[in-house]
N, C-alpha and C. Protein backbone atom coordinates (compact mmCIF):
# COMPACT_ATOMS: atom_id res chain seq x y z
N UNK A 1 -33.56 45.10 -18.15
CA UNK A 1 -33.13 44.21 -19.21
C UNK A 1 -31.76 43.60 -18.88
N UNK A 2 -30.66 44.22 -18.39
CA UNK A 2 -28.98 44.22 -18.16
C UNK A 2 -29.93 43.10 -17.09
N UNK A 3 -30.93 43.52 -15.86
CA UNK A 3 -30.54 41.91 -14.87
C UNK A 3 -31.05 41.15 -15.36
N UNK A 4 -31.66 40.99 -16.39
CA UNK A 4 -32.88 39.92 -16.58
C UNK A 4 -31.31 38.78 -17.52
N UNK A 5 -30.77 39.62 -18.49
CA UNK A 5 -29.71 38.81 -19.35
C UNK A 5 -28.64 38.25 -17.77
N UNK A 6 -28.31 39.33 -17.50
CA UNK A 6 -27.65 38.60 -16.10
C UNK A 6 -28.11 37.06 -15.38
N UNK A 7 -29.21 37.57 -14.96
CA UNK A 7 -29.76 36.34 -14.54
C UNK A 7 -29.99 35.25 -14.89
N UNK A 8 -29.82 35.08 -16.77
CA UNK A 8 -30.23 34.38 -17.27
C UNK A 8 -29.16 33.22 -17.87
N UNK A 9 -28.01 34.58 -17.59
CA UNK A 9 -26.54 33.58 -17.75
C UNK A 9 -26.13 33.22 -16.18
N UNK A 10 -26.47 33.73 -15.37
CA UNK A 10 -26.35 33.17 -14.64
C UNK A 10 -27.44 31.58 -13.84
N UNK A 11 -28.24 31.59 -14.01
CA UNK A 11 -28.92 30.46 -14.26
C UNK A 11 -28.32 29.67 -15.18
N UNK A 12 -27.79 29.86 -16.11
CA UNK A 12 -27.47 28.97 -17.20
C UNK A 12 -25.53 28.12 -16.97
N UNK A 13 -25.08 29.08 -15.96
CA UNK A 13 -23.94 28.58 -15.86
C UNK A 13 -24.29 27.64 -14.37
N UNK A 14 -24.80 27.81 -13.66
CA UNK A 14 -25.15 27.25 -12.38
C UNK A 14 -26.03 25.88 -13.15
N UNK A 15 -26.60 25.74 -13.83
CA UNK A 15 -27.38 24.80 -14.21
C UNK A 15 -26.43 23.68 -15.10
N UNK A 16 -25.30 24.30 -16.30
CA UNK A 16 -24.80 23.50 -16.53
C UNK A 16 -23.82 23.07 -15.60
N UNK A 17 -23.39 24.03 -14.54
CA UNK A 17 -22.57 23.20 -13.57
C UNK A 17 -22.76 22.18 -12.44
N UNK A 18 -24.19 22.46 -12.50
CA UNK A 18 -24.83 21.33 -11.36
C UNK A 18 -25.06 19.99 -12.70
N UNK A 19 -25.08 20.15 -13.91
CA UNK A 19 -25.19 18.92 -14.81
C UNK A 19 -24.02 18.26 -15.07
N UNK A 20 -22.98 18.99 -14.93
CA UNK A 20 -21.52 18.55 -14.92
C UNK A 20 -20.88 17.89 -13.79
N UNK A 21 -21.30 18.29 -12.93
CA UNK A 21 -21.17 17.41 -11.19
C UNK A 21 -22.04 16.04 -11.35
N UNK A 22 -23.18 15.78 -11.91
CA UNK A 22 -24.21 15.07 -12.03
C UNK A 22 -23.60 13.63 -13.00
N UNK A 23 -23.11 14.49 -14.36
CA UNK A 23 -22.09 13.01 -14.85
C UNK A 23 -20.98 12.29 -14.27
N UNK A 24 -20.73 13.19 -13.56
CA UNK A 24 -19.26 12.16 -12.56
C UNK A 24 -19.87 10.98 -11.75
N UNK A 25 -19.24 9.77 -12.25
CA UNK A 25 -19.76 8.64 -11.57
C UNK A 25 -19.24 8.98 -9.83
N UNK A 26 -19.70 7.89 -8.94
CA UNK A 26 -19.19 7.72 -7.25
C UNK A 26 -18.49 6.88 -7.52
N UNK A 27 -17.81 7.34 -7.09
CA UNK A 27 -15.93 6.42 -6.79
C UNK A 27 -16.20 5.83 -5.42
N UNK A 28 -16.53 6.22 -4.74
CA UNK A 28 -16.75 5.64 -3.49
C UNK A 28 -16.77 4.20 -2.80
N UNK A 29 -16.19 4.21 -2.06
CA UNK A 29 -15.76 2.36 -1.49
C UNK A 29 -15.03 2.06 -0.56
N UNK A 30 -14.97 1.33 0.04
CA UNK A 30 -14.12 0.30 0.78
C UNK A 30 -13.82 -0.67 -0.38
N UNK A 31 -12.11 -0.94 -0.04
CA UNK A 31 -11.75 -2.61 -0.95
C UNK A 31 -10.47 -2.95 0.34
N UNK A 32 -10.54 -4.82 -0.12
CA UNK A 32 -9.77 -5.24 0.97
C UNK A 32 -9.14 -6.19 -0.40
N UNK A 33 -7.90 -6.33 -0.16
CA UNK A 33 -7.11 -6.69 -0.75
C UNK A 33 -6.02 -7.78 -0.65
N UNK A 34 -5.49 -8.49 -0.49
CA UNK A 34 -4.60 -9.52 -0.57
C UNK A 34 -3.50 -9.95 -1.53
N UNK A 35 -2.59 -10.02 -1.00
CA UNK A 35 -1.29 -9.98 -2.18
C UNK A 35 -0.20 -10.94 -1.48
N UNK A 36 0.61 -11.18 -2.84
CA UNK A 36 1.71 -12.57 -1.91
C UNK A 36 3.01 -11.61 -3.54
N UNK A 37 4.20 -11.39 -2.57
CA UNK A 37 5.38 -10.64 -3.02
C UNK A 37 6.49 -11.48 -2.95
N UNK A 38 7.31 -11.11 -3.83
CA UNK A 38 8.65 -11.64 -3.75
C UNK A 38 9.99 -10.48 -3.74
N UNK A 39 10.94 -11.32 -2.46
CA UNK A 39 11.90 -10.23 -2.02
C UNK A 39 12.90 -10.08 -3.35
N UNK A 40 13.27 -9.16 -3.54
CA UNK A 40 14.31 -8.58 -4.47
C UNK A 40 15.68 -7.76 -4.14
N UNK A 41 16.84 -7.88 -4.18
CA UNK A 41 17.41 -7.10 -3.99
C UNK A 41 18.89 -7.55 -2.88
N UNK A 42 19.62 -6.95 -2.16
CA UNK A 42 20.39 -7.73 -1.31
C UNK A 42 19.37 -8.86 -0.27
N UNK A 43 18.47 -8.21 0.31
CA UNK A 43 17.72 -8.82 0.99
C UNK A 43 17.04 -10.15 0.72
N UNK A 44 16.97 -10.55 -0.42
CA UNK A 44 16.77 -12.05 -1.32
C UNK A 44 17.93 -12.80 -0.43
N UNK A 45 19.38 -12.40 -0.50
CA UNK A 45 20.06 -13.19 0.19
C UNK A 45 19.92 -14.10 1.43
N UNK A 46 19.29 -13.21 2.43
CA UNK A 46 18.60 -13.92 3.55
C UNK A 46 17.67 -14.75 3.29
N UNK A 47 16.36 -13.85 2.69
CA UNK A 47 15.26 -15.38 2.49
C UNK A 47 14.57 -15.18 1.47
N UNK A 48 14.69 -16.49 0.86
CA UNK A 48 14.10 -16.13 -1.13
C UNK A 48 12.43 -16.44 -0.79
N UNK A 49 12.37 -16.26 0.20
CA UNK A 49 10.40 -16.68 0.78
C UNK A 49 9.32 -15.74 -0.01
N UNK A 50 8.22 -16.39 -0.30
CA UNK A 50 7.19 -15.18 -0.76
C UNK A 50 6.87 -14.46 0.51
N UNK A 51 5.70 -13.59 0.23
CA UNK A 51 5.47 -12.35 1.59
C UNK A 51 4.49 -11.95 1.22
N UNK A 52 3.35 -12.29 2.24
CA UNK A 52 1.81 -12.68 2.22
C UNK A 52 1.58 -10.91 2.65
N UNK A 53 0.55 -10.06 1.99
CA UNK A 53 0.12 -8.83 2.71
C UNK A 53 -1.41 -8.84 2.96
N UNK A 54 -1.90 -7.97 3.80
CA UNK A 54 -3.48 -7.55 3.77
C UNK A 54 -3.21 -6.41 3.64
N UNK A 55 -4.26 -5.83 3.05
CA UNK A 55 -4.21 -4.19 3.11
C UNK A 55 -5.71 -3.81 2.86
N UNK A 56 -5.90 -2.37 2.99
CA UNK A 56 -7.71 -1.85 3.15
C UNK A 56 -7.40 -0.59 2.58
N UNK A 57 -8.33 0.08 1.98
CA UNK A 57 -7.94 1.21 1.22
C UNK A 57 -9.51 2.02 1.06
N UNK A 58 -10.08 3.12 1.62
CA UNK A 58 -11.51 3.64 0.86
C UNK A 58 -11.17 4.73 0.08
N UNK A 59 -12.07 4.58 -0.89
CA UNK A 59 -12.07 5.64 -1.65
C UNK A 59 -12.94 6.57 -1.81
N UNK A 60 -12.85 7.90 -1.97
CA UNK A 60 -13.73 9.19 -1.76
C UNK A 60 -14.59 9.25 -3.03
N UNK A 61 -15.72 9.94 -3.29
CA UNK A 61 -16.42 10.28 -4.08
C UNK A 61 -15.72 10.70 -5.45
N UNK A 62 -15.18 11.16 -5.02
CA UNK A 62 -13.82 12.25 -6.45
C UNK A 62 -13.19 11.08 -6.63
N UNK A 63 -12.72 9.98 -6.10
CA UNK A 63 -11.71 9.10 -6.60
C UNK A 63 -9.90 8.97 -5.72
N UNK A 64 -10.25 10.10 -4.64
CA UNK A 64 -8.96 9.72 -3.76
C UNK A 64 -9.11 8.84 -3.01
N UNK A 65 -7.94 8.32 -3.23
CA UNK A 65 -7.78 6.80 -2.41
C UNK A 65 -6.57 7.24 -0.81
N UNK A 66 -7.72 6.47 0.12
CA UNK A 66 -6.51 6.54 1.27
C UNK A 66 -6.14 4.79 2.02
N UNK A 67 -5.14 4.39 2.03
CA UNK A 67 -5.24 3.32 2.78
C UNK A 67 -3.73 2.74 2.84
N UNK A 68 -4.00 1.52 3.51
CA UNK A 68 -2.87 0.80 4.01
C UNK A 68 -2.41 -0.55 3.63
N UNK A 69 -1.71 -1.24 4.54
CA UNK A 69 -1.29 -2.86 4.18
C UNK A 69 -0.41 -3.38 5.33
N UNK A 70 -0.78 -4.10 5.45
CA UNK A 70 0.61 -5.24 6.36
C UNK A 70 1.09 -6.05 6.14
N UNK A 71 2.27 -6.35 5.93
CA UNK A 71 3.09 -7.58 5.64
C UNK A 71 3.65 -8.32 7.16
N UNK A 72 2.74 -9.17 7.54
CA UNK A 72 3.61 -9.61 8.76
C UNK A 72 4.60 -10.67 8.58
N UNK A 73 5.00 -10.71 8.11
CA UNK A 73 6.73 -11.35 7.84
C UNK A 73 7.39 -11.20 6.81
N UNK A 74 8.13 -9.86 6.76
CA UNK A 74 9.04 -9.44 5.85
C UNK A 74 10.36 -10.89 5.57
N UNK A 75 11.08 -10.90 6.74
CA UNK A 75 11.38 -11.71 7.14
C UNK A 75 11.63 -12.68 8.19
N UNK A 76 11.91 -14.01 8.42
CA UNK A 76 11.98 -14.32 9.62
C UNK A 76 12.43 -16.08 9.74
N UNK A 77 14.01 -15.70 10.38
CA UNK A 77 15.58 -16.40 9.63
C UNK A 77 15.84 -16.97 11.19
N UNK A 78 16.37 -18.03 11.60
CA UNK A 78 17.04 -18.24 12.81
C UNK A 78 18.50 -19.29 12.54
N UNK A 79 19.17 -19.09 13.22
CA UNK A 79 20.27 -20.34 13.32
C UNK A 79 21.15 -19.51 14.80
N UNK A 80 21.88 -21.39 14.84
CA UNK A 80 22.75 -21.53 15.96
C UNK A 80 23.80 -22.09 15.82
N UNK A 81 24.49 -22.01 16.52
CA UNK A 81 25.83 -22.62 16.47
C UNK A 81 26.87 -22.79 17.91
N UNK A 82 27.42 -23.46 17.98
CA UNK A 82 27.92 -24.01 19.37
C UNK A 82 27.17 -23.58 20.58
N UNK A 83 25.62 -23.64 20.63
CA UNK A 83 25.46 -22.69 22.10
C UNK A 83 24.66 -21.34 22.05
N UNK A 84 25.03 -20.68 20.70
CA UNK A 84 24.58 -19.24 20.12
C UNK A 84 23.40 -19.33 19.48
N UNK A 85 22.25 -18.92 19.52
CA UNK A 85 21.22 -18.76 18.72
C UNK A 85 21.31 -16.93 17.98
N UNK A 86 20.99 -16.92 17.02
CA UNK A 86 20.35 -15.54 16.17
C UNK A 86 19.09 -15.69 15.72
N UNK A 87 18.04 -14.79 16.01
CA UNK A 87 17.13 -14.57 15.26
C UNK A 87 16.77 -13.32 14.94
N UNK A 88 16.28 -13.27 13.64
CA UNK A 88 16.07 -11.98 12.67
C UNK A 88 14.46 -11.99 12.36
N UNK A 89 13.43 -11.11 12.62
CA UNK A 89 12.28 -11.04 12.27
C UNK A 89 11.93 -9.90 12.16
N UNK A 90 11.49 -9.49 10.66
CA UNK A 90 10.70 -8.21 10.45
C UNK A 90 9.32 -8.20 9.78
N UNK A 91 8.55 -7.05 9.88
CA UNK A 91 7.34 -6.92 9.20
C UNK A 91 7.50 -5.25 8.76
N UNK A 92 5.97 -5.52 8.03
CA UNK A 92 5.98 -3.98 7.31
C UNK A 92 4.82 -3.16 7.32
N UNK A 93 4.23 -2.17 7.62
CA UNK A 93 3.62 -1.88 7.54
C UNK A 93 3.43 -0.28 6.92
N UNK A 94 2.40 -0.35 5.62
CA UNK A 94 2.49 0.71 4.63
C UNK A 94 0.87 1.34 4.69
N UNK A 95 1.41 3.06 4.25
CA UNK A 95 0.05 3.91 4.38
C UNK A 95 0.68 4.13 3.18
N UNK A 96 -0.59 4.49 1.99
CA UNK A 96 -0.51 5.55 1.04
C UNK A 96 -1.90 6.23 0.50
N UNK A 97 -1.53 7.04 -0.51
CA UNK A 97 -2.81 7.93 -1.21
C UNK A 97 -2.48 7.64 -2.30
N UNK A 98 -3.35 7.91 -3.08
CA UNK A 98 -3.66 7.73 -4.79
C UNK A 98 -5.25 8.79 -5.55
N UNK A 99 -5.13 7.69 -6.39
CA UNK A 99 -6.54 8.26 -6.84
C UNK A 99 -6.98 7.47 -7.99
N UNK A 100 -8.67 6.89 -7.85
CA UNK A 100 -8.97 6.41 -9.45
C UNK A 100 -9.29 6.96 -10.26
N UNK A 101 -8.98 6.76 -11.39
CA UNK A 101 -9.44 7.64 -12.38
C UNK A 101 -10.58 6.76 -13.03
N UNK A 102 -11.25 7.84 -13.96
CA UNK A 102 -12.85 7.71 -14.47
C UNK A 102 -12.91 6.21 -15.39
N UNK A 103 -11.27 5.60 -16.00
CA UNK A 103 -11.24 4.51 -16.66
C UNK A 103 -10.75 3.35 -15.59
N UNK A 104 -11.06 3.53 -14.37
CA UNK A 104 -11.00 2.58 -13.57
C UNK A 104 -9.43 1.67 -13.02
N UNK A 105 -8.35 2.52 -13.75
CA UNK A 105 -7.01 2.79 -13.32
C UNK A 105 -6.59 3.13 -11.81
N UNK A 106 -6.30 2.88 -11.29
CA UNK A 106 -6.17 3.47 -9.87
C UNK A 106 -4.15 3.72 -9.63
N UNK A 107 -3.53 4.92 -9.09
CA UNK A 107 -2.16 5.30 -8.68
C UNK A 107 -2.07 4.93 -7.58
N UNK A 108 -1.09 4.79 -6.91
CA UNK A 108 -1.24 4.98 -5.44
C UNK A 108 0.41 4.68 -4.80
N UNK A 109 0.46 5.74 -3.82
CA UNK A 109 2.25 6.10 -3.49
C UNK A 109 1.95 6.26 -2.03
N UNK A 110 3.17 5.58 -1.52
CA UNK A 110 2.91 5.98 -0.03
C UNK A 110 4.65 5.55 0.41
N UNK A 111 4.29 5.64 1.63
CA UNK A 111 5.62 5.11 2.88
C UNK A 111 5.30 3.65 3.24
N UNK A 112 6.58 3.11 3.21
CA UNK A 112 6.24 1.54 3.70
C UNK A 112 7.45 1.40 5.14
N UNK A 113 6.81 1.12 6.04
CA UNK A 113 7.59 0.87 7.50
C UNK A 113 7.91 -0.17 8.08
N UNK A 114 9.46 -0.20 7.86
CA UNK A 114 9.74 -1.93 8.17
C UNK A 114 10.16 -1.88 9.45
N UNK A 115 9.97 -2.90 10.25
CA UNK A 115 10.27 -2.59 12.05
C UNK A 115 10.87 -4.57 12.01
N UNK A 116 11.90 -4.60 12.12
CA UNK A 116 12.88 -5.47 12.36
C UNK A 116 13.48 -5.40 13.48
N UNK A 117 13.78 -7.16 14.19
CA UNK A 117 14.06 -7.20 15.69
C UNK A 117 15.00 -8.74 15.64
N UNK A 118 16.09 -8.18 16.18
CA UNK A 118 17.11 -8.94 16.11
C UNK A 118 17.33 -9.24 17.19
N UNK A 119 17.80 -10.73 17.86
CA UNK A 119 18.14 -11.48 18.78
C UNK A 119 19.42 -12.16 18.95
N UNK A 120 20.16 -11.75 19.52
CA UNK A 120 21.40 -13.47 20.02
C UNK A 120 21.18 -13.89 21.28
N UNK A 121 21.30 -14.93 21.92
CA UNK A 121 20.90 -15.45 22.97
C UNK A 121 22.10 -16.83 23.65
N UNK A 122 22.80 -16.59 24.44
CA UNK A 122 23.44 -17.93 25.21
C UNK A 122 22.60 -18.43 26.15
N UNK A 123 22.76 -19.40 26.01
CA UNK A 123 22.63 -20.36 27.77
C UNK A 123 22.72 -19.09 28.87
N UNK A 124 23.67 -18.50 29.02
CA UNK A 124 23.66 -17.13 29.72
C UNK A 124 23.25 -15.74 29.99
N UNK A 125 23.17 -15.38 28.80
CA UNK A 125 22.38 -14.57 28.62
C UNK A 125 21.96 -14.10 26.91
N UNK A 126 21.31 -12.96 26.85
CA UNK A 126 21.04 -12.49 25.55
C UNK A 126 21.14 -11.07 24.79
N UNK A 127 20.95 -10.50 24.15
CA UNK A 127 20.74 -9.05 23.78
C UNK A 127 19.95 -9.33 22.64
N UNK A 128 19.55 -8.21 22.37
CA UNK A 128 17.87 -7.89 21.25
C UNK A 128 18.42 -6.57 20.92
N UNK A 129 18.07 -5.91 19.71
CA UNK A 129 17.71 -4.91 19.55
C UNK A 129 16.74 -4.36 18.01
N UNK A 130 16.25 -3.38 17.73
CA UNK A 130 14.99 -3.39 16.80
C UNK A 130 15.34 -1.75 16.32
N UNK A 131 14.89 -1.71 15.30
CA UNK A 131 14.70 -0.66 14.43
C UNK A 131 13.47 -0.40 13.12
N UNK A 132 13.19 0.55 13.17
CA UNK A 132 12.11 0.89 11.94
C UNK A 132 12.73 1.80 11.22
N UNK A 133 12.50 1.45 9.80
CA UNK A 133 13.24 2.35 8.84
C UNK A 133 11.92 2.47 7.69
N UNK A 134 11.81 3.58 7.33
CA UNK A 134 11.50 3.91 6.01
C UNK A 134 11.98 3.68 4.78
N UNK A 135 10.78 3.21 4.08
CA UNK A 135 10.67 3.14 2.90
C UNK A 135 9.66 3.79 1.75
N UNK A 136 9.91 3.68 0.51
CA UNK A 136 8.51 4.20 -0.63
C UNK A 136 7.99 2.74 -1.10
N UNK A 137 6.64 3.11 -1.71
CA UNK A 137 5.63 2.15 -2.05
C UNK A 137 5.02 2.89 -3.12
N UNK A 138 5.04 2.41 -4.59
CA UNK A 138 4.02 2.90 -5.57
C UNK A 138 3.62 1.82 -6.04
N UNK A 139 2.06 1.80 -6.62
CA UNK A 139 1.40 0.99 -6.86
C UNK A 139 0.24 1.09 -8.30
N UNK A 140 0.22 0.25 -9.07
CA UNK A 140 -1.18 0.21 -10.19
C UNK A 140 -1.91 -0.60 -9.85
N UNK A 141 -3.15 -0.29 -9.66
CA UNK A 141 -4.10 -0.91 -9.97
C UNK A 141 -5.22 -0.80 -10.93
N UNK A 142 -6.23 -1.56 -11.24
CA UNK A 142 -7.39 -1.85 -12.06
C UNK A 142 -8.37 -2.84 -11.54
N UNK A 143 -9.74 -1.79 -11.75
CA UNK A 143 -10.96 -2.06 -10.80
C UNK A 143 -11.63 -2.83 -12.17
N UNK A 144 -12.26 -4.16 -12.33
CA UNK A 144 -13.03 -4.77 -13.33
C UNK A 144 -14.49 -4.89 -12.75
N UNK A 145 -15.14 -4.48 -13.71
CA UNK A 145 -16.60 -4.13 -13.49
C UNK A 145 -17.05 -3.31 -12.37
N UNK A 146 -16.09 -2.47 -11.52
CA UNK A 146 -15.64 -1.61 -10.73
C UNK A 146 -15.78 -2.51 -9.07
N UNK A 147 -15.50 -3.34 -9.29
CA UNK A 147 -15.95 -4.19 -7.92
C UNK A 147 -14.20 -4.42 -7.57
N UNK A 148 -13.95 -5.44 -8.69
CA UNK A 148 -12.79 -6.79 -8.54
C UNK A 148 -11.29 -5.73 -8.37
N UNK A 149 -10.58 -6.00 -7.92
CA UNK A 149 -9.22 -5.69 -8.01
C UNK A 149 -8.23 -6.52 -8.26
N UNK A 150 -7.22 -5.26 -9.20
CA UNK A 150 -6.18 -6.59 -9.56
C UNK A 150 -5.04 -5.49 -9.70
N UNK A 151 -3.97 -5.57 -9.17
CA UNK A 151 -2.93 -4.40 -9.36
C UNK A 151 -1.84 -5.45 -7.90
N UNK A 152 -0.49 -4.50 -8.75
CA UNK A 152 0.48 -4.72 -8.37
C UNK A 152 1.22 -3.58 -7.60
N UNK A 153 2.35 -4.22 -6.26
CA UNK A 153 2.93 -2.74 -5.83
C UNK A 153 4.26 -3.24 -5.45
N UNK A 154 5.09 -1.97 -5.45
CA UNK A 154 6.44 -2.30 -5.66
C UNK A 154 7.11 -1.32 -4.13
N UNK A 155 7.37 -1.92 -3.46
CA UNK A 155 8.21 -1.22 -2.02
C UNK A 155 9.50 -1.36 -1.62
N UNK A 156 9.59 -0.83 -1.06
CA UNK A 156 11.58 -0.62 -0.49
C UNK A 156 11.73 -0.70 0.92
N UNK A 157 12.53 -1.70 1.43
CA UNK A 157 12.81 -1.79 2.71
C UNK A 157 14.39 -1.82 3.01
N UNK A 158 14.43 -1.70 4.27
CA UNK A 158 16.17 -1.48 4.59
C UNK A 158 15.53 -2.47 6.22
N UNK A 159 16.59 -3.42 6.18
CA UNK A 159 16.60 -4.56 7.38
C UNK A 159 17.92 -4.52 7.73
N UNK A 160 18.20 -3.25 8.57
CA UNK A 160 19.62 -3.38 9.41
C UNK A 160 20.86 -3.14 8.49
N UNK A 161 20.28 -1.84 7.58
CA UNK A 161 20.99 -1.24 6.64
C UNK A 161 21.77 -2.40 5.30
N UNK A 162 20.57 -3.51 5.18
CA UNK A 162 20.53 -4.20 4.44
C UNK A 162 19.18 -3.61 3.29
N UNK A 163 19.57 -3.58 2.07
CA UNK A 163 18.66 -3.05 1.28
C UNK A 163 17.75 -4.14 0.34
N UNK A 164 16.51 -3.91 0.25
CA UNK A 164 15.69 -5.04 -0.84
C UNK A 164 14.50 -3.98 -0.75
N UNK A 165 13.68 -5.01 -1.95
CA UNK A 165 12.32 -4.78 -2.56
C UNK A 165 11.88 -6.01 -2.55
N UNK A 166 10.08 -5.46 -2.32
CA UNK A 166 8.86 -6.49 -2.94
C UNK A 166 8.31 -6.05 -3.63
N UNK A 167 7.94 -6.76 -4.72
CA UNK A 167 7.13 -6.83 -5.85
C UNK A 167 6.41 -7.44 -5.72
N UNK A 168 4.59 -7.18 -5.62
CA UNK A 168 3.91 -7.98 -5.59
C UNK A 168 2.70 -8.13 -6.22
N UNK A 169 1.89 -8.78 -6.49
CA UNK A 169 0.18 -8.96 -7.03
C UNK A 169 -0.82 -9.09 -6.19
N UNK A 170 -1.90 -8.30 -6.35
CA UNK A 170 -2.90 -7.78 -5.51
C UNK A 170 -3.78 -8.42 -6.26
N UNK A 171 -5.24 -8.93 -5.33
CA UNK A 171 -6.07 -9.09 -5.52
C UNK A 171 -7.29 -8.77 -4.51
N UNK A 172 -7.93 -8.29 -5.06
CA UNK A 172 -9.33 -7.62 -3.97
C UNK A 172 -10.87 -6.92 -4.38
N UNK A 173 -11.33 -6.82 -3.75
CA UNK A 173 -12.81 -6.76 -3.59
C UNK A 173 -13.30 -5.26 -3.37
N UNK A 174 -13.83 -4.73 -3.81
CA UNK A 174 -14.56 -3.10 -3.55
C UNK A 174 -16.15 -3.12 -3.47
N UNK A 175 -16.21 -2.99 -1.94
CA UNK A 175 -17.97 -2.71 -1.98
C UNK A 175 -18.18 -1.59 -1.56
């Protein structure tokens, strides 16, 4: 009798737990995304330009999100003067994780990596030199009819111990 009740709660907890796995929708996807940002911060000083990104991101069954983005021109400034040229060109490139949730909200935090490369140059000769610095990246988004994307993300860069942010609007696709 003791295994038969045993067995019977146990069947019964295994059964509602395989029915409870069963309501969780698939989160699951690839989305590709596109966004255009504006610089904020000391770094506005140099160039008040927007800042075009791509980024790709899949998401797991449960709703963790892993993915990335590139900004290829953070910035990118030149001038001369008697003879002297300078040029300044950076980009960015960001990984993060997140997760969607069941109301189609999506978090998402990561590192954003700015790699800036500086030039002066004479008639004679020249010097270059380049650095990558770290930054953070958090982000909202919202999936409509669970396809469309629309979310915004906010990052931090340092360009030669010059400090700014982008703020930007995302738009993208999840199949």
């Amino acid at each position: 009798m003791k295994k038969t009740i045993a067995l019977s709660i146990a069947l019964a907890l295994s059964t509602s737990a395989f029915a409870s796995e069963m309501t969780h929708a698939d989160k699951s996807g690839h989305t590709i995304h596109i966004g255009i940002s504006k610089l904020s911060g000391d770094l506005s000083d140099i160039s008040d330009d927007s800042v075009f990104s791509l980024g790709y991101d899949y998401t797991t069954k449960t709703g963790v999100i892993i993915g990335g983005y590139y900004m290829p021109e953070l910035l990118s400034v030149s001038a001369s003067y008697m003879g002297v040229g300078a040029t300044l060109e950076s980009s960015v490139l960001g990984i993060y994780s997140g997760y969607q949730f069941d109301n189609n909200i999506r978090l998402t935090a990561g590192l954003s990596f700015t790699y800036s490369e500086a030039e002066i140059a004479t008639a004679y000769a020249s010097a270059s030199d380049d650095e990558t610095n770290v930054g953070i990246m958090v982000g909202v988004d919202y999936l409509f009819n669970e396809k469309f994307l629309l979310g915004t993300r906010l990052s931090t860069h340092d360009v030669g111990g010059v400090d700014g942010t982008t703020i930007g609007l995302n738009a993208g696709y999840k199949f």
